[in-house]
C-alpha atoms as a PDB file:
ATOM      1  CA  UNK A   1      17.293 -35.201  22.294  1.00  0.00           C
ATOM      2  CA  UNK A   2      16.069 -33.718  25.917  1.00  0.00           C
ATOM      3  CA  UNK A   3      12.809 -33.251  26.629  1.00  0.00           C
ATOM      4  CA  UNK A   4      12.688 -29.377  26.153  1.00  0.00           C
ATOM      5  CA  UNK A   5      12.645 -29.995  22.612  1.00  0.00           C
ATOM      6  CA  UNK A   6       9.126 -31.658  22.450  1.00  0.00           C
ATOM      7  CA  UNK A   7       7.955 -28.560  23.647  1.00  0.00           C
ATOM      8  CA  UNK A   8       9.559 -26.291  20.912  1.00  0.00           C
ATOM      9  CA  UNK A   9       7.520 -27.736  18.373  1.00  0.00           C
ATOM     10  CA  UNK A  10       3.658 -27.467  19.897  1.00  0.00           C
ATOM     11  CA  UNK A  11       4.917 -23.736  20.947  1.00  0.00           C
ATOM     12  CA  UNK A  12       5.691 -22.911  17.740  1.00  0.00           C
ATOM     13  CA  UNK A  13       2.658 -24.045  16.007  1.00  0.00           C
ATOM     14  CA  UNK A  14       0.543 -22.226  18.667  1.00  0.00           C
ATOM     15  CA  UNK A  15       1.890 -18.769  17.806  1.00  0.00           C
ATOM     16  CA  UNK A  16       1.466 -19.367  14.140  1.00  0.00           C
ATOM     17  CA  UNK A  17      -2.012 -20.433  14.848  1.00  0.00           C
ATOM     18  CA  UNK A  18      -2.581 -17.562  16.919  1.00  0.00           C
ATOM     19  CA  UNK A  19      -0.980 -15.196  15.318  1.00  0.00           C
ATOM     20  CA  UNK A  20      -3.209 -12.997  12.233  1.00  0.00           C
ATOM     21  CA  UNK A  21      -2.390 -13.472   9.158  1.00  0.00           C
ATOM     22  CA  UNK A  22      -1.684 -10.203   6.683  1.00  0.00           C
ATOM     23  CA  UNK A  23      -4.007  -9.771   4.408  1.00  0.00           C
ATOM     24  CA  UNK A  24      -3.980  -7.590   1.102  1.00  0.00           C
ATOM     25  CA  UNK A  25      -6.484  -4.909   1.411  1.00  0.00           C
ATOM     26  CA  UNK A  26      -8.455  -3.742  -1.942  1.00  0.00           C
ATOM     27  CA  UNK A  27      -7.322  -1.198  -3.555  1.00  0.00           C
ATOM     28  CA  UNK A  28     -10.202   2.157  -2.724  1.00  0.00           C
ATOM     29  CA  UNK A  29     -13.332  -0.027  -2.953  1.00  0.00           C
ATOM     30  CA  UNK A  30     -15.616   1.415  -0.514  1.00  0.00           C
ATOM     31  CA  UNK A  31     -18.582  -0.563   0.035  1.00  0.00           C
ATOM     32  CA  UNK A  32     -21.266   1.534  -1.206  1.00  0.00           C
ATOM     33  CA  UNK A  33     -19.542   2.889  -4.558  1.00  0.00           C
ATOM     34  CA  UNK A  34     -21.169   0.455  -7.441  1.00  0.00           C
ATOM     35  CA  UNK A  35     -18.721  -1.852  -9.537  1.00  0.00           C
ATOM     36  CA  UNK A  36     -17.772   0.192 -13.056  1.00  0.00           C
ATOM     37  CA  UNK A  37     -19.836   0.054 -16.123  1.00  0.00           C
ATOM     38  CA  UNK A  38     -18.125  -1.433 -18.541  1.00  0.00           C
ATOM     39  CA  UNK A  39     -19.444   0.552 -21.858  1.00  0.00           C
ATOM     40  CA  UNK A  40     -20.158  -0.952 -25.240  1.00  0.00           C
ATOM     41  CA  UNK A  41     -18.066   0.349 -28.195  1.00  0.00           C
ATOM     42  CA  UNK A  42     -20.705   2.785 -29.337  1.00  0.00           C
ATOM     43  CA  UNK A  43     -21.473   4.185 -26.061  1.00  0.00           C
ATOM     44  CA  UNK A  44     -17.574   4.943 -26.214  1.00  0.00           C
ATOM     45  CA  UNK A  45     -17.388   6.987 -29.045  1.00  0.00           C
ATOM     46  CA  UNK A  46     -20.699   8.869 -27.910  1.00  0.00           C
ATOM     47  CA  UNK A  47     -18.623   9.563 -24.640  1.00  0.00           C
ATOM     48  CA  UNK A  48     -15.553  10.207 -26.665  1.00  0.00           C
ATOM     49  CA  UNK A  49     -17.770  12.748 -29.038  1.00  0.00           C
ATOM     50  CA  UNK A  50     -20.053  14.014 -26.208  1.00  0.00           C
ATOM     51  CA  UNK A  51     -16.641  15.041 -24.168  1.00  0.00           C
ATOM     52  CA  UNK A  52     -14.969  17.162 -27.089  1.00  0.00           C
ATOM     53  CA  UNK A  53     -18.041  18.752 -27.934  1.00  0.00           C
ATOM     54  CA  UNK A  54     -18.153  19.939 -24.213  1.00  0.00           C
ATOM     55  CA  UNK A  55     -14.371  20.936 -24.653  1.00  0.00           C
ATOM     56  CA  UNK A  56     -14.954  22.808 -27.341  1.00  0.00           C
ATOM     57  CA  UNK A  57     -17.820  24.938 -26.223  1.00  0.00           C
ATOM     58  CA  UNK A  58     -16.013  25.630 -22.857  1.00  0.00           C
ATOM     59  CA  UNK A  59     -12.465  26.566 -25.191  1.00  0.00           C
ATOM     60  CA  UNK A  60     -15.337  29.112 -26.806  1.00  0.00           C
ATOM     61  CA  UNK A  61     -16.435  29.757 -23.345  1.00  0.00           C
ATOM     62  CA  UNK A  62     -20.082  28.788 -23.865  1.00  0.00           C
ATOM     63  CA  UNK A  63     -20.525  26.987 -20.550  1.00  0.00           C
ATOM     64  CA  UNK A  64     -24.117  26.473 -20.736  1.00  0.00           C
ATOM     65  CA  UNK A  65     -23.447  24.289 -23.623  1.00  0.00           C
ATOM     66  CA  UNK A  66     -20.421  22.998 -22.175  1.00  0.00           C
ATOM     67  CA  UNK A  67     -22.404  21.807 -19.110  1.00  0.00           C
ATOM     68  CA  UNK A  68     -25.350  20.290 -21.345  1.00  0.00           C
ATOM     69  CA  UNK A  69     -22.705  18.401 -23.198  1.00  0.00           C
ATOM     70  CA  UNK A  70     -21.562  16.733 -19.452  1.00  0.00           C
ATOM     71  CA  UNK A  71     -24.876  16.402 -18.868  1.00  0.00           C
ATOM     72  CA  UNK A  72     -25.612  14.290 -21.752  1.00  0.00           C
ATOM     73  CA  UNK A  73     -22.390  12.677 -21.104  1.00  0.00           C
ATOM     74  CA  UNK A  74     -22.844  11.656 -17.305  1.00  0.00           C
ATOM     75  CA  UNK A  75     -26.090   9.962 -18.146  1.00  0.00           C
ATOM     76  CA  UNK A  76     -23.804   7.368 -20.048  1.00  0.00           C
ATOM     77  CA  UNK A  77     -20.662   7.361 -18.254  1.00  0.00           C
ATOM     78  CA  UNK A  78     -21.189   9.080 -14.609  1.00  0.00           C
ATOM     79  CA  UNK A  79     -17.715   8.274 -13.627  1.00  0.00           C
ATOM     80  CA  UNK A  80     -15.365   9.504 -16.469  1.00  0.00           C
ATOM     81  CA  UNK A  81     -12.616  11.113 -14.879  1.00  0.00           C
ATOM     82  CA  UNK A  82     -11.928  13.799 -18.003  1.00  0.00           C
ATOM     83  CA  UNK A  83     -15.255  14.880 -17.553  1.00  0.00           C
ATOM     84  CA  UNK A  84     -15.463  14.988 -14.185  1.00  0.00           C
ATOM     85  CA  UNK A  85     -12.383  17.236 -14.362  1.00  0.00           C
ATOM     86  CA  UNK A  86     -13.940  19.675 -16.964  1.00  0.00           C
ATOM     87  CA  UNK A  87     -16.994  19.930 -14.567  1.00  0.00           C
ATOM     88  CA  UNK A  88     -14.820  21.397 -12.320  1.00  0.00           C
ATOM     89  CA  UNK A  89     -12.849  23.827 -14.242  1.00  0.00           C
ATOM     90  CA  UNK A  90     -16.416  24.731 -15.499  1.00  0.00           C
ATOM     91  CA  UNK A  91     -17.273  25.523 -11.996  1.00  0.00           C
ATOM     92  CA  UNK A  92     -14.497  27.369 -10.849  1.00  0.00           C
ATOM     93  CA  UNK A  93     -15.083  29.819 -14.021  1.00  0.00           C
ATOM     94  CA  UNK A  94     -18.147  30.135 -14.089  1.00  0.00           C
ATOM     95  CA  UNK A  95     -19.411  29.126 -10.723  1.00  0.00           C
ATOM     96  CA  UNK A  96     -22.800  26.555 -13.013  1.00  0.00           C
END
């Protein structure tokens, strides 16, 4: 073996060593957003209840009670993405 090949092997571990590694990123977890509340059964079925009552008076197109409903609702849950999308069909009809 010449001596070109003792120099292969250092070479090659000093790229490697230089080079960054990849690294996973996290999936959308901006640094200010809070971690997820993780909700007790009962606050569940309140949710659960609190959201269909809020469908139903927006179905009767009674948004006042619709957005009380969401109200009561976000106080629990502030993150619950079918209410969060009711909000907003709320506020494109009604502009509340």
């Amino acid at each position: 073996m010449g001596k070109g090949h003792l120099y292969i092997l250092p070479g090659c571990l000093l790229l490697f060593a230089c080079a960054s590694p990849q690294r996973a990123k996290p999936a959308h977890t901006p640094v200010h957003m809070e971690q997820k509340k993780v909700l007790t059964p009962e606050q569940s079925r309140l949710v659960d209840q609190l959201y269909y009552k809020a469908v139903g008076a927006y179905s009767r197109n009674d948004m006042p009670a619709a957005v009380s409903f969401l109200g009561e609702l976000f106080r629990i849950a502030p993150e619950y993405p079918p209410a969060l999308e009711l909000r907003k069909k709320i506020r494109l009809a009604s502009g509340i």
